[in-house]
Protein backbone atom coordinates (compact mmCIF):
# COMPACT_ATOMS: atom_id res chain seq x y z
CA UNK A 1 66.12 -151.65 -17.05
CA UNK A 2 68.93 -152.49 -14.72
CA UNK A 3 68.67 -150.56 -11.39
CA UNK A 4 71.83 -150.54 -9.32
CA UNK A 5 71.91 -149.64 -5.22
CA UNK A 6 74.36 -148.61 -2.35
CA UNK A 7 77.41 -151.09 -2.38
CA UNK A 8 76.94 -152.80 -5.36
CA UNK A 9 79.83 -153.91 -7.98
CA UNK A 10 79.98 -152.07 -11.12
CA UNK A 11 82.30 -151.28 -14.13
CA UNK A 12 82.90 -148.48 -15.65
CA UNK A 13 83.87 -146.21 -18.40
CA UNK A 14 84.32 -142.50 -18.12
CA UNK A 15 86.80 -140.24 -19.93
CA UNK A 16 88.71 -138.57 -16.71
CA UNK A 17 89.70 -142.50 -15.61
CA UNK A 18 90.98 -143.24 -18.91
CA UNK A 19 90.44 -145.86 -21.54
CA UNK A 20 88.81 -149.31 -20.49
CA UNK A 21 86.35 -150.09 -18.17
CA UNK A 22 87.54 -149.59 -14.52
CA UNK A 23 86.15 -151.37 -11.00
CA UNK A 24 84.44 -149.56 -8.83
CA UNK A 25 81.56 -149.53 -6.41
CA UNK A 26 78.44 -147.10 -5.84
CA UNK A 27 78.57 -145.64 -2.57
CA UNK A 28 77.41 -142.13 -1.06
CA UNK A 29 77.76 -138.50 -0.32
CA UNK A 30 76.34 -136.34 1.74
CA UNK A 31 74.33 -139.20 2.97
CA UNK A 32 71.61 -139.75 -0.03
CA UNK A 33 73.22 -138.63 -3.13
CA UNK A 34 75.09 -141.84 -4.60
CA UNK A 35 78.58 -141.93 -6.74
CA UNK A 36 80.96 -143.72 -8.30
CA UNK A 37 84.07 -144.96 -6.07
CA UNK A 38 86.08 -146.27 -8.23
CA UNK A 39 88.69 -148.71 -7.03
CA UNK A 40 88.65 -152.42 -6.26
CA UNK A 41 90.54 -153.42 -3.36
CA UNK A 42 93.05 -155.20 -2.22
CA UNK A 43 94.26 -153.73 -6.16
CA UNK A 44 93.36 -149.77 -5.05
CA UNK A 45 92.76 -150.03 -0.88
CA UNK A 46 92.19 -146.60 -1.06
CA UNK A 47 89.58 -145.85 -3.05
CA UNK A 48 90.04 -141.77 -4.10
CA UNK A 49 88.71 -141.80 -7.67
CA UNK A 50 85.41 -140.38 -7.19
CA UNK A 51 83.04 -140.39 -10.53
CA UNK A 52 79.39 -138.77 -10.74
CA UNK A 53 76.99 -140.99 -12.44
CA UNK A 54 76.79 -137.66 -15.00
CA UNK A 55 80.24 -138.28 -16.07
CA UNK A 56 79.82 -142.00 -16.65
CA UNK A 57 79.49 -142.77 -20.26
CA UNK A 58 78.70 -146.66 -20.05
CA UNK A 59 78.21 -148.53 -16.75
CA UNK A 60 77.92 -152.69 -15.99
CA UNK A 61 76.53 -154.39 -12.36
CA UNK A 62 77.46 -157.67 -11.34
CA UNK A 63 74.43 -160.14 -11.09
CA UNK A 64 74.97 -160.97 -7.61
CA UNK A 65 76.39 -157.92 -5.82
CA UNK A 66 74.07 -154.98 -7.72
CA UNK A 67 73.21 -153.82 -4.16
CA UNK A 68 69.55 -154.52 -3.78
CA UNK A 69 67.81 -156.95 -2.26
CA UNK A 70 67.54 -160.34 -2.87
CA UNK A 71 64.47 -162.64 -2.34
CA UNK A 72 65.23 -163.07 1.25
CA UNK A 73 65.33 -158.93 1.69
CA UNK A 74 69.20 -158.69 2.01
CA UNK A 75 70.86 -156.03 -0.17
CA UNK A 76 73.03 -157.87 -2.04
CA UNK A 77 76.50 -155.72 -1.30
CA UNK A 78 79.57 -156.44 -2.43
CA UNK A 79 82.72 -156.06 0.18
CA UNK A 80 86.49 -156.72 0.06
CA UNK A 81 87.06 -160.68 -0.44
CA UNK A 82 83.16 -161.80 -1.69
CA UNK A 83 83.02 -164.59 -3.54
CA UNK A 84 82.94 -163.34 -7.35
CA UNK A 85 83.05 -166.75 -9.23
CA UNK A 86 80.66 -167.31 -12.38
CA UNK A 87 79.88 -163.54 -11.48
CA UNK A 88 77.86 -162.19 -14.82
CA UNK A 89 77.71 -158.37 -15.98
CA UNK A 90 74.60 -156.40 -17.11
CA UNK A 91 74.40 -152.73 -18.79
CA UNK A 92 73.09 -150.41 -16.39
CA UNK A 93 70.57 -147.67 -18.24
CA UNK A 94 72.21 -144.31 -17.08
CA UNK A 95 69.04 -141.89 -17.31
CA UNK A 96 67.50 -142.40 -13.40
CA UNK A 97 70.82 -142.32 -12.08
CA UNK A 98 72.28 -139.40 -13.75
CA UNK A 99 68.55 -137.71 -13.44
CA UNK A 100 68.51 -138.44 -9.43
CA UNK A 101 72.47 -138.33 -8.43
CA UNK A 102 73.85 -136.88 -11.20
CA UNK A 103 76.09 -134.55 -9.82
CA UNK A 104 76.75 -135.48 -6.56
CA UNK A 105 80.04 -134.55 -5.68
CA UNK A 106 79.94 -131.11 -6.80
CA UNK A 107 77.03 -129.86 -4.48
């Protein structure tokens, strides 16, 4: 299983954004729950599109940004301007998100 944390780089497809996958990054509400901000600057600075992980029908992380940490400890975030080069995707299983943050933005 594919776990994914604060920060990291995802993709993702979910029928209110349209068709395709769209970039985006997990980030947080209300200080613990976790969503979808979808948006990948400098294309979308302003990232509005917020997703719940409830409403995401298929969802990919980036090998090297997925927000965790790494063998020396450091979460491995992604920000504006990271290196993405030979960056590889992985499918993200959507049960423990959507069970644990599922609806975050709606309360």
């Amino acid at each position: 299983m594919t776990e994914v944390g604060y920060a990291a780089r995802v993709r993702v497809q979910a029928r209110q954004l349209g068709p395709g996958w769209h970039a985006a990054t997990v980030g947080r509400v209300g200080g613990t729950c976790m969503t979808v901000m979808v948006g990948d600057p400098p294309e979308a600075p302003v990232r509005v599109d917020v997703v719940d992980f409830g409403d995401v029908a298929e969802m990919l992380v980036s090998d090297r940004f997925d927000g965790l940490p790494g063998p020396d400890g450091t979460p491995r975030k992604w920000a504006p301007g990271a290196d993405t080069t030979r960056e590889e995707w992985r499918k993200v299983e959507l049960g423990p998100m959507r069970e644990k943050h599922g609806n975050c933005s709606r309360g």
